[in-house]
C-alpha atoms as a PDB file:
ATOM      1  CA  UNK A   1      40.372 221.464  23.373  1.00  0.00           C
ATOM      2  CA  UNK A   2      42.004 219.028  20.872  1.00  0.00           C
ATOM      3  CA  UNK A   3      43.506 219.681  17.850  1.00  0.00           C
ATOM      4  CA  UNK A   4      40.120 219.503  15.439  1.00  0.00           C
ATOM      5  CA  UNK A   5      38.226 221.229  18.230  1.00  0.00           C
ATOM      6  CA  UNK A   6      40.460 223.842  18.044  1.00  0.00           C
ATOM      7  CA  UNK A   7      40.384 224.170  14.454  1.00  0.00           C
ATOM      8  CA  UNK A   8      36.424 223.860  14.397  1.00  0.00           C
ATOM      9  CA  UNK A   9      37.063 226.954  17.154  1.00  0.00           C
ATOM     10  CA  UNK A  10      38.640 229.196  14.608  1.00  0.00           C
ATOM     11  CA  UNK A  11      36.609 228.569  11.932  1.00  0.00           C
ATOM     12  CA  UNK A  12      33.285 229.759  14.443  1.00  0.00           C
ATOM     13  CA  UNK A  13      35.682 232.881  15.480  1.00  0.00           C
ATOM     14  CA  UNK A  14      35.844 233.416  11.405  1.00  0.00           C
ATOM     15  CA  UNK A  15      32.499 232.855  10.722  1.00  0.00           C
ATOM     16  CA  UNK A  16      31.072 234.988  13.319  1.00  0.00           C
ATOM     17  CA  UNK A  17      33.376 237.937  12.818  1.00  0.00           C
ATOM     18  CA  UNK A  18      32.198 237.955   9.437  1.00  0.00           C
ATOM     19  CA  UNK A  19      28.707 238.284  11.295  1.00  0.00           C
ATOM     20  CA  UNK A  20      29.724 240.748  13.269  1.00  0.00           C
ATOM     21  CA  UNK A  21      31.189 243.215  10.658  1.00  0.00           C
ATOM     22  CA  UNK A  22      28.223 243.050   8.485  1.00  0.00           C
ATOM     23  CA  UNK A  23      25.150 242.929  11.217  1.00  0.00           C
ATOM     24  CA  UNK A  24      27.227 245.620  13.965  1.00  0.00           C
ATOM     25  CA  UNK A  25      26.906 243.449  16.224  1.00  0.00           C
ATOM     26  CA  UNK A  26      26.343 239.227  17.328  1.00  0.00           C
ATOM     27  CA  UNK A  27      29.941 237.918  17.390  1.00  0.00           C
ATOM     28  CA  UNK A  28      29.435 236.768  21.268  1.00  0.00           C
ATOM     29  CA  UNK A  29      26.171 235.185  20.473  1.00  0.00           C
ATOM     30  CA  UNK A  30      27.271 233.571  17.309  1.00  0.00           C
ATOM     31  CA  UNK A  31      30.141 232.203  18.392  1.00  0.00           C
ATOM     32  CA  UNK A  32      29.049 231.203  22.180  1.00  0.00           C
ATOM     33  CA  UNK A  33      25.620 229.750  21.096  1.00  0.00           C
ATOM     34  CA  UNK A  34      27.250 226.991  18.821  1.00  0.00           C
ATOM     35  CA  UNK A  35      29.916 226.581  20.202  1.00  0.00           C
ATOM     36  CA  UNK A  36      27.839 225.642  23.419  1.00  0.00           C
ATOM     37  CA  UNK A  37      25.566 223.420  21.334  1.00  0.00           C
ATOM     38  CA  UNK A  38      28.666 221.459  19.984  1.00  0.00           C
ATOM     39  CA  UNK A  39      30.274 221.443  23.569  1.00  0.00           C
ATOM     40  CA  UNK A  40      33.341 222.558  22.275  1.00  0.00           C
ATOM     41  CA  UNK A  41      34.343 224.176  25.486  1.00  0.00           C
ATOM     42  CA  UNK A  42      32.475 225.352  28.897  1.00  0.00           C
ATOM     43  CA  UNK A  43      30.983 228.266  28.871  1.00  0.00           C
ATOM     44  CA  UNK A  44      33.326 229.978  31.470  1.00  0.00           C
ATOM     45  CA  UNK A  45      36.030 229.643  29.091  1.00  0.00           C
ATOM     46  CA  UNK A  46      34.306 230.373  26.015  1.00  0.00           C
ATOM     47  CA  UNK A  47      33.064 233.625  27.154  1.00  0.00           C
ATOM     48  CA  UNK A  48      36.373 234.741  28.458  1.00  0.00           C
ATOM     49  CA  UNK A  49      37.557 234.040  24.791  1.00  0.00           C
ATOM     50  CA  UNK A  50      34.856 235.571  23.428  1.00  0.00           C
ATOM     51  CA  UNK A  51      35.739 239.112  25.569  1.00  0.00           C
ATOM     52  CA  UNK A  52      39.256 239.371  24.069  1.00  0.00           C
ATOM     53  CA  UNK A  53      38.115 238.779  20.398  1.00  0.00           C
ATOM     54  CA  UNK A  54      35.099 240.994  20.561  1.00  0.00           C
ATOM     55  CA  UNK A  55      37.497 243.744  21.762  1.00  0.00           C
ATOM     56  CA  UNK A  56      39.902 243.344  18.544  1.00  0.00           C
ATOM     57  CA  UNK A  57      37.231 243.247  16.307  1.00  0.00           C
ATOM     58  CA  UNK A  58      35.201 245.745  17.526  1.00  0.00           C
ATOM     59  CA  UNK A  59      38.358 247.975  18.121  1.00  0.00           C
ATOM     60  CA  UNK A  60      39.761 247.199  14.286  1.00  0.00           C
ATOM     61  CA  UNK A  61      36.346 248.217  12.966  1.00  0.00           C
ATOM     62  CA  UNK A  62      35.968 251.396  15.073  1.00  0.00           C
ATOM     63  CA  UNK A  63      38.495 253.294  13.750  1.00  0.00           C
ATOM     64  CA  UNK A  64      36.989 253.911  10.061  1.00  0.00           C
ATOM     65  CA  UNK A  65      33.806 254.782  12.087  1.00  0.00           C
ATOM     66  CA  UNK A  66      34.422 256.792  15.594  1.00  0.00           C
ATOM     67  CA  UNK A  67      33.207 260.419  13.759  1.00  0.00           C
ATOM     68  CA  UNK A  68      29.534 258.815  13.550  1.00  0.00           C
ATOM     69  CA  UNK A  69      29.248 257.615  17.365  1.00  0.00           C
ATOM     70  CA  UNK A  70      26.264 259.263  19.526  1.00  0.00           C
ATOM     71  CA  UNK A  71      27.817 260.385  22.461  1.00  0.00           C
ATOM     72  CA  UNK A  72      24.829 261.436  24.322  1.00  0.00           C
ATOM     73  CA  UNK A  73      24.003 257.487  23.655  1.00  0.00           C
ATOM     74  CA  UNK A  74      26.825 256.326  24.425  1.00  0.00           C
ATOM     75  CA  UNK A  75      27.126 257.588  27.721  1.00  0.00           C
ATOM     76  CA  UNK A  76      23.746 256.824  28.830  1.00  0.00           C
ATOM     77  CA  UNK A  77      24.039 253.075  27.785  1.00  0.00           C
ATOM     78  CA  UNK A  78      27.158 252.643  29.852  1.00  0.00           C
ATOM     79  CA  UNK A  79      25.647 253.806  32.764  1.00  0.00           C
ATOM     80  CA  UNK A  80      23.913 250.662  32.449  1.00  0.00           C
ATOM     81  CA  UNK A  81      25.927 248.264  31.533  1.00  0.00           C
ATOM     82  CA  UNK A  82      29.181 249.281  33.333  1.00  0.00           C
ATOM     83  CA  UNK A  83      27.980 248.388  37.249  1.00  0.00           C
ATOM     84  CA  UNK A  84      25.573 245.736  35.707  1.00  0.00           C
ATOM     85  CA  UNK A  85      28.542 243.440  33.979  1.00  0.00           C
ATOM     86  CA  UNK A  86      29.596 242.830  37.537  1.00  0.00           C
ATOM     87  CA  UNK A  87      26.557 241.482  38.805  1.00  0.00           C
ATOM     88  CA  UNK A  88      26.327 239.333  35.028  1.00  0.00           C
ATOM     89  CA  UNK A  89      29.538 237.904  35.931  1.00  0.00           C
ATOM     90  CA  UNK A  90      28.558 237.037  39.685  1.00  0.00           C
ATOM     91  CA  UNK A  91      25.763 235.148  38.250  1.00  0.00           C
ATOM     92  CA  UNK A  92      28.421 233.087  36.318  1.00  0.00           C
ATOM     93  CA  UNK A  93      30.553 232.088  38.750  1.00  0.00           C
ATOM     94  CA  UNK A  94      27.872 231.062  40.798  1.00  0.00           C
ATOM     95  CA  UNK A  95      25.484 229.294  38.224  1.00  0.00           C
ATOM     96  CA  UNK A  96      28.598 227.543  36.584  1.00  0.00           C
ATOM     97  CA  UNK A  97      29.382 225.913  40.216  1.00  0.00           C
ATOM     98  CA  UNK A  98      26.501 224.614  40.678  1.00  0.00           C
ATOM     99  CA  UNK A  99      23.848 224.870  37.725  1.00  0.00           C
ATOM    100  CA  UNK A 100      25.197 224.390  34.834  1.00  0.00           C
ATOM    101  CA  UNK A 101      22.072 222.943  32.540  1.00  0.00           C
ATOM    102  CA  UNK A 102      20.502 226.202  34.050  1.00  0.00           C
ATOM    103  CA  UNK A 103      23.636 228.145  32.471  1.00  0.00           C
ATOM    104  CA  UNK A 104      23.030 226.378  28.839  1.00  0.00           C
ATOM    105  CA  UNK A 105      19.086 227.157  29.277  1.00  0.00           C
ATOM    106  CA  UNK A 106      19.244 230.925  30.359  1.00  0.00           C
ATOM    107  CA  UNK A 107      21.847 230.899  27.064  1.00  0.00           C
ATOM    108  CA  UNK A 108      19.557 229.022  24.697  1.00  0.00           C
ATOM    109  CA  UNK A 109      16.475 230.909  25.476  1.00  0.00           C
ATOM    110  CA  UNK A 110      18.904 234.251  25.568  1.00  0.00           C
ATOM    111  CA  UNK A 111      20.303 233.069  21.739  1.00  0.00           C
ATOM    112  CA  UNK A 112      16.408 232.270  20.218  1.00  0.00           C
ATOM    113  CA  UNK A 113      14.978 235.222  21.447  1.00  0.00           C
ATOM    114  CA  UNK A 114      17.630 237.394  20.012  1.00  0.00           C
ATOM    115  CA  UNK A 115      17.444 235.697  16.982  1.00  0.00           C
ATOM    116  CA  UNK A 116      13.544 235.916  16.800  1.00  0.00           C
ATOM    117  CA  UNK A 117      13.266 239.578  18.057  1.00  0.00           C
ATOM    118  CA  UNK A 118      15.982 240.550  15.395  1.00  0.00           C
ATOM    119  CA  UNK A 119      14.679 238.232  12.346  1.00  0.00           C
ATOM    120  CA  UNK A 120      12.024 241.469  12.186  1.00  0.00           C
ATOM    121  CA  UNK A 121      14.162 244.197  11.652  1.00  0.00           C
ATOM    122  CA  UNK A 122      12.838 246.508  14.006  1.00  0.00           C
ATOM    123  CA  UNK A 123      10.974 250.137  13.234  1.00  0.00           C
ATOM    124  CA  UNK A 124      12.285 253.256  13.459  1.00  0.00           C
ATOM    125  CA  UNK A 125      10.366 255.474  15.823  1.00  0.00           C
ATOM    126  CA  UNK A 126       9.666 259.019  15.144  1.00  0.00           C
ATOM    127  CA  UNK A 127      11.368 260.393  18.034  1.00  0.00           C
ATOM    128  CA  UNK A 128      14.330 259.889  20.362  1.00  0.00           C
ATOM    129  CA  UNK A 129      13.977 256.904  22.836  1.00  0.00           C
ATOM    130  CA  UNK A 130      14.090 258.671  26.402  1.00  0.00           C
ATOM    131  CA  UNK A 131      17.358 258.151  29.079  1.00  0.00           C
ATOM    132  CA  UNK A 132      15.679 255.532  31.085  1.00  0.00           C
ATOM    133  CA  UNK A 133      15.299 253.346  27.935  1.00  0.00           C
ATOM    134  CA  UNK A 134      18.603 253.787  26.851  1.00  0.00           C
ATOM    135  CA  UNK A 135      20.100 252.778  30.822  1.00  0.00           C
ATOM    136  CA  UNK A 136      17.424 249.825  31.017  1.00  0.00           C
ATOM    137  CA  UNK A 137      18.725 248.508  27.401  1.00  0.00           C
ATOM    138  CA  UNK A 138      22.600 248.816  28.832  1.00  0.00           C
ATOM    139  CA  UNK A 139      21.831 247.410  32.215  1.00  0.00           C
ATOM    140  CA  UNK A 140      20.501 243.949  30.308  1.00  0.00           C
ATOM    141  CA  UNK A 141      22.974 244.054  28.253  1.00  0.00           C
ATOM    142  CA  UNK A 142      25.575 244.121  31.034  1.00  0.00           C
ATOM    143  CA  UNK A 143      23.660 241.439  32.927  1.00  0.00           C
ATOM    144  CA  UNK A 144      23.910 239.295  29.809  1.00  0.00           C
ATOM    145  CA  UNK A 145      27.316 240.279  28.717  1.00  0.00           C
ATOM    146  CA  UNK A 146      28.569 239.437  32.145  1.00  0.00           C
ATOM    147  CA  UNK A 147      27.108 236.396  31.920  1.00  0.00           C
ATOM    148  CA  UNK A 148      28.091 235.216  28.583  1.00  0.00           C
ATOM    149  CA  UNK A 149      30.007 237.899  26.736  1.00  0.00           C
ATOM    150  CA  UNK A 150      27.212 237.988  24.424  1.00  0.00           C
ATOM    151  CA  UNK A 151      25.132 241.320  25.750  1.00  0.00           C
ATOM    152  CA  UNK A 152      24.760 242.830  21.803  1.00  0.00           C
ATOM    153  CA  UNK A 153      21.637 241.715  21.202  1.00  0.00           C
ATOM    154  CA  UNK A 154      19.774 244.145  23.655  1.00  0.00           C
ATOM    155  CA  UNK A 155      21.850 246.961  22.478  1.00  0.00           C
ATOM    156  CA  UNK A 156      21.480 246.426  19.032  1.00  0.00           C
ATOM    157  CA  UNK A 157      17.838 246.514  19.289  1.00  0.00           C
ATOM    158  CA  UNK A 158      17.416 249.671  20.638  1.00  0.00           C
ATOM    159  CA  UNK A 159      20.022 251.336  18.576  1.00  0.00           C
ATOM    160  CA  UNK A 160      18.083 250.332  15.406  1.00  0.00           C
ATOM    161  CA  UNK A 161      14.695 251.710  17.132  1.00  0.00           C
ATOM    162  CA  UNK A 162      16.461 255.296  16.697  1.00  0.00           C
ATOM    163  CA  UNK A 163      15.884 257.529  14.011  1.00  0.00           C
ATOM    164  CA  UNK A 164      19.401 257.683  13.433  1.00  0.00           C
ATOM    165  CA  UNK A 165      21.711 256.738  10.173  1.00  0.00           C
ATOM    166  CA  UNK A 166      23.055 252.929   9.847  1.00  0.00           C
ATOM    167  CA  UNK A 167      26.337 254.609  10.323  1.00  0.00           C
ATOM    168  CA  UNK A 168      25.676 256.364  13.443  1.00  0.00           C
ATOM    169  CA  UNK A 169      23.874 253.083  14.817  1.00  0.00           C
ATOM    170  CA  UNK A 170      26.782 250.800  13.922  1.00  0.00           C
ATOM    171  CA  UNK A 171      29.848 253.021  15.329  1.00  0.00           C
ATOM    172  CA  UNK A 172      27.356 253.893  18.559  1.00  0.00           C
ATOM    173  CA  UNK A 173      27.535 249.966  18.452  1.00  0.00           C
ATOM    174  CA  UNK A 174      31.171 248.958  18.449  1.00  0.00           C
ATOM    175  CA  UNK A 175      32.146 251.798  20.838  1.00  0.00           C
ATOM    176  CA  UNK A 176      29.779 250.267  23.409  1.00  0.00           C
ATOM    177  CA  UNK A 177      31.152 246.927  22.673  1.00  0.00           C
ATOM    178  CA  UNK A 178      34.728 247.889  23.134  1.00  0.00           C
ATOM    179  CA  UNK A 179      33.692 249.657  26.004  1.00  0.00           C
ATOM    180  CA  UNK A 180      31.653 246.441  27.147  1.00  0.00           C
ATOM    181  CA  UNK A 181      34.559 244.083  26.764  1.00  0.00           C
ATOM    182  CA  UNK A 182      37.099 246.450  28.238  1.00  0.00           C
ATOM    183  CA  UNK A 183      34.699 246.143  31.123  1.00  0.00           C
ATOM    184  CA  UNK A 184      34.639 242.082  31.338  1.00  0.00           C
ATOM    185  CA  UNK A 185      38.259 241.691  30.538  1.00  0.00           C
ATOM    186  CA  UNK A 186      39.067 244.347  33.608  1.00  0.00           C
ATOM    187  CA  UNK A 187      36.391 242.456  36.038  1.00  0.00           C
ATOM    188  CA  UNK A 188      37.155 238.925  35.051  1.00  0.00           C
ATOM    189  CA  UNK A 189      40.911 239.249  35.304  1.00  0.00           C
ATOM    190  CA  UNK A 190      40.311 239.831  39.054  1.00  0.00           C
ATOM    191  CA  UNK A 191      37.981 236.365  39.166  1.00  0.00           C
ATOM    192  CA  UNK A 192      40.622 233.591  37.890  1.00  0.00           C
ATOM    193  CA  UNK A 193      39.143 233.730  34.012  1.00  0.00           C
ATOM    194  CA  UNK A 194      42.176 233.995  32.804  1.00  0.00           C
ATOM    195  CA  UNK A 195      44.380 231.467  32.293  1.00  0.00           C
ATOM    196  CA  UNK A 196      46.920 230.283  29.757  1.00  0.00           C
ATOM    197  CA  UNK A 197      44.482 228.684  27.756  1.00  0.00           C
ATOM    198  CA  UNK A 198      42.002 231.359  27.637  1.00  0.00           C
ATOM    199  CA  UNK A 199      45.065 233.415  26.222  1.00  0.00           C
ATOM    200  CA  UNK A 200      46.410 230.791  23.997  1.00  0.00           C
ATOM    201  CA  UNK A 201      43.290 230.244  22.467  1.00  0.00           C
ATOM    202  CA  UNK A 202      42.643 233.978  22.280  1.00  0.00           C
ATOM    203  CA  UNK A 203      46.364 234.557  20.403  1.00  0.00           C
ATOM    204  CA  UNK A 204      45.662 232.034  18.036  1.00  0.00           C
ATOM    205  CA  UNK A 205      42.105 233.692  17.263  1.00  0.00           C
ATOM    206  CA  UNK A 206      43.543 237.010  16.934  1.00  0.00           C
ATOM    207  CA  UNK A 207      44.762 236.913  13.623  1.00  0.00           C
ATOM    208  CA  UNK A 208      41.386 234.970  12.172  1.00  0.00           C
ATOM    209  CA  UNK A 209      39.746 238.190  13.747  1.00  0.00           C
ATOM    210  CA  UNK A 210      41.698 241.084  12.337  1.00  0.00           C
ATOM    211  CA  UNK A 211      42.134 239.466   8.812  1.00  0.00           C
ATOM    212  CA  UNK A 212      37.990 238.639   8.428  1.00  0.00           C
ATOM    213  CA  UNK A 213      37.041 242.217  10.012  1.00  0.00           C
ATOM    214  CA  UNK A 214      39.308 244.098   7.689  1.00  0.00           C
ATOM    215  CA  UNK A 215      38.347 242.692   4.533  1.00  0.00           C
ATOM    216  CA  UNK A 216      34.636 242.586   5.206  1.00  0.00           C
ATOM    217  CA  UNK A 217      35.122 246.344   6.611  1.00  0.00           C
ATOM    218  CA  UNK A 218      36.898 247.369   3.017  1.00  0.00           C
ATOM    219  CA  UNK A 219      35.054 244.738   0.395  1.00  0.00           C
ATOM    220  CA  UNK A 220      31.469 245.255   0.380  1.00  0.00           C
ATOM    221  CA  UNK A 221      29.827 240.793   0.733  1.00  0.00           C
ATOM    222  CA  UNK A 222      28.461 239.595  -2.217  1.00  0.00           C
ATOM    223  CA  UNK A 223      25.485 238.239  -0.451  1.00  0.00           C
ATOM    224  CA  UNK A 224      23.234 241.388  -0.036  1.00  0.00           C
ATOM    225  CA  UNK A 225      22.910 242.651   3.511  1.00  0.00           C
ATOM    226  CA  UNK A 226      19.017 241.224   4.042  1.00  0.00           C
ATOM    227  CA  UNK A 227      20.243 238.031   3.403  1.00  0.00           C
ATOM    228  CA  UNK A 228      23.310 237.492   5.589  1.00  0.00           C
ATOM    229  CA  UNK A 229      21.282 239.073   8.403  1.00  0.00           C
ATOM    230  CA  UNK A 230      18.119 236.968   8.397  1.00  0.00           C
ATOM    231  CA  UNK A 231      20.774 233.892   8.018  1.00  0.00           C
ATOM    232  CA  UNK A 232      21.856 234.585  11.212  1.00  0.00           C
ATOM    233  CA  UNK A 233      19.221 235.565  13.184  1.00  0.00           C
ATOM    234  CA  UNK A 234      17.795 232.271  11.884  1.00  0.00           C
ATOM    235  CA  UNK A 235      20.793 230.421  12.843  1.00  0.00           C
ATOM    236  CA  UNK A 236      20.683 232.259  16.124  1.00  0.00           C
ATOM    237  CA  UNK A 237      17.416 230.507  16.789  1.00  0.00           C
ATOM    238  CA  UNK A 238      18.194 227.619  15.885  1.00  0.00           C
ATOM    239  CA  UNK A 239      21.053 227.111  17.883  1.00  0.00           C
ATOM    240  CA  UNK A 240      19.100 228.516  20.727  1.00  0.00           C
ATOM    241  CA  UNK A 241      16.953 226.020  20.442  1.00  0.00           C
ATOM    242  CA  UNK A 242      19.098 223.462  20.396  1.00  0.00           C
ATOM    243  CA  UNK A 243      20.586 224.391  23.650  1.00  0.00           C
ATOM    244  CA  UNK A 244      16.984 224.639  25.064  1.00  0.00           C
ATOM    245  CA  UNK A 245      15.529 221.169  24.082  1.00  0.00           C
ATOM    246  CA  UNK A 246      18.088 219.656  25.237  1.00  0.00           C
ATOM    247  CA  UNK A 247      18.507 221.194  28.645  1.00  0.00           C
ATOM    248  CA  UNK A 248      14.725 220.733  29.406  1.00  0.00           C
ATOM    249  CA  UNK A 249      14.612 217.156  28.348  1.00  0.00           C
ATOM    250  CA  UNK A 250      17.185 216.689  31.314  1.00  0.00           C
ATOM    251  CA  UNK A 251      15.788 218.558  33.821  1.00  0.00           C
ATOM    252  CA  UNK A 252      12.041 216.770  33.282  1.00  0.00           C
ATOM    253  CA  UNK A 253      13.806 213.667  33.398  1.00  0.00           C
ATOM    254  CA  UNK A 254      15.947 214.356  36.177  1.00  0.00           C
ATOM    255  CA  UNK A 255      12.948 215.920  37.835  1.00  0.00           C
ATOM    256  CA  UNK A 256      10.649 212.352  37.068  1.00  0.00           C
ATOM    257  CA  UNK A 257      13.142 210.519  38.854  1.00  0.00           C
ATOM    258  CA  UNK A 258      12.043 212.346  42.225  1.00  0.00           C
END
């Protein structure tokens, strides 16, 4: 990345940090979404990035929060998403070789329909969701987060399904996600993901990261809660959907010239 692509970097890794502290959870789709759409860097990169920072911020919000974390949740969401990141990273290294428009679609359509499934702020139900719903929910999330770094979405949904507290949802949350990153860091480390750059551009992020989760952790925003999150979930779709349009439009005309 240049110099002002760098800078336009840090101000995403801001921006969706702030996100991230005040929804629980969409850092990774935030921050790889538009920063696909703008073609700041490849996606192989970006999501390599986006491991490392979702790790610091997840881990600097945790520990005001670890008493409220459902074990019994916890445990059975890792089960899916643990052996499932692998195969979510295979998929990577295999689309971004040799279909890469199909990499930007499967993330566009991934980005909208988070946004749109999380614009409606889901209902509680009246009882516990059962094991197999909690494993399912981790094992797309690992697909996804293997893929991209960006597997919140399907946790997040069934966390807020539960007739649990915010707090007990949102710590659940971040312990998954440091769990989730710890995860993609370990697997990708053994792939060739990380190089210098990755870690340069991760260093330089760090800071952006602790400072923006920290005070948005202590200060409570001035925007009311509602607000910020139907923001993003709209911007989530929109950004989806500009990574969609764009990557159909060049596979119809690629296919009309067959």
């Amino acid at each position: 990345m240049t110099g002002s692509e760098l800078g336009l970097f840090l101000l995403l890794v801001a921006f969706a940090s702030f996100i991230q502290s005040v929804t629980g959870f969409a850092l990774g789709l935030v921050l790889m979404g538009i920063s696909a759409a703008l073609g700041l860097a490849d996606i192989v990169f970006t999501a390599a990035v986006v491991s490392f920072i979702a790790l610091v911020n997840s881990a600097t919000a945790l520990p005001n929060q670890w008493r409220g974390i459902d074990r019994s949740a916890l445990a059975l969401l890792a089960c899916g998403f643990m052996p499932l990141t692998f195969v979510g990273l295979w998929l990577l290294d295999v689309m971004s070789a040799s279909s890469v428009e199909v990499l930007r679609l499967i993330l566009g359509v991934v980005v909208a329909l988070a946004g749109g499934l999380l614009l409606v702020q889901p209902g509680q139900l009246s009882q516990r969701s059962g094991p197999l719903a909690f494993i399912a929910s981790g094992s797309l999330a690992g697909v996804i987060g293997g893929m991209y770094g960006a597997g919140g979405a399907a946790l997040a949904y069934l966390m807020y399904r539960q007739p649990d507290t915010v707090a007990v949802i949102r710590a659940t949350l971040l312990a998954c996600f440091v769990l989730t990153s710890l995860t993609r860091i370990f697997l990708m480390s053994f792939v060739g993901h990380v190089d210098l750059d990755v870690m340069w551009t991760t260093l330089l992020s760090l800071p952006v990261v602790i400072g923006i989760t920290m005070i948005t952790t202590r200060f409570t925003p001035v925007i009311s809660d509602l607000i910020v999150r139907r923001a993003a979930f709209l911007l989530l779709i929109v950004t989806g959907l500009g990574l969609v349009i764009p990557s159909v439009h060049l596979f119809l005309q690629s296919s009309s010239g067959f």
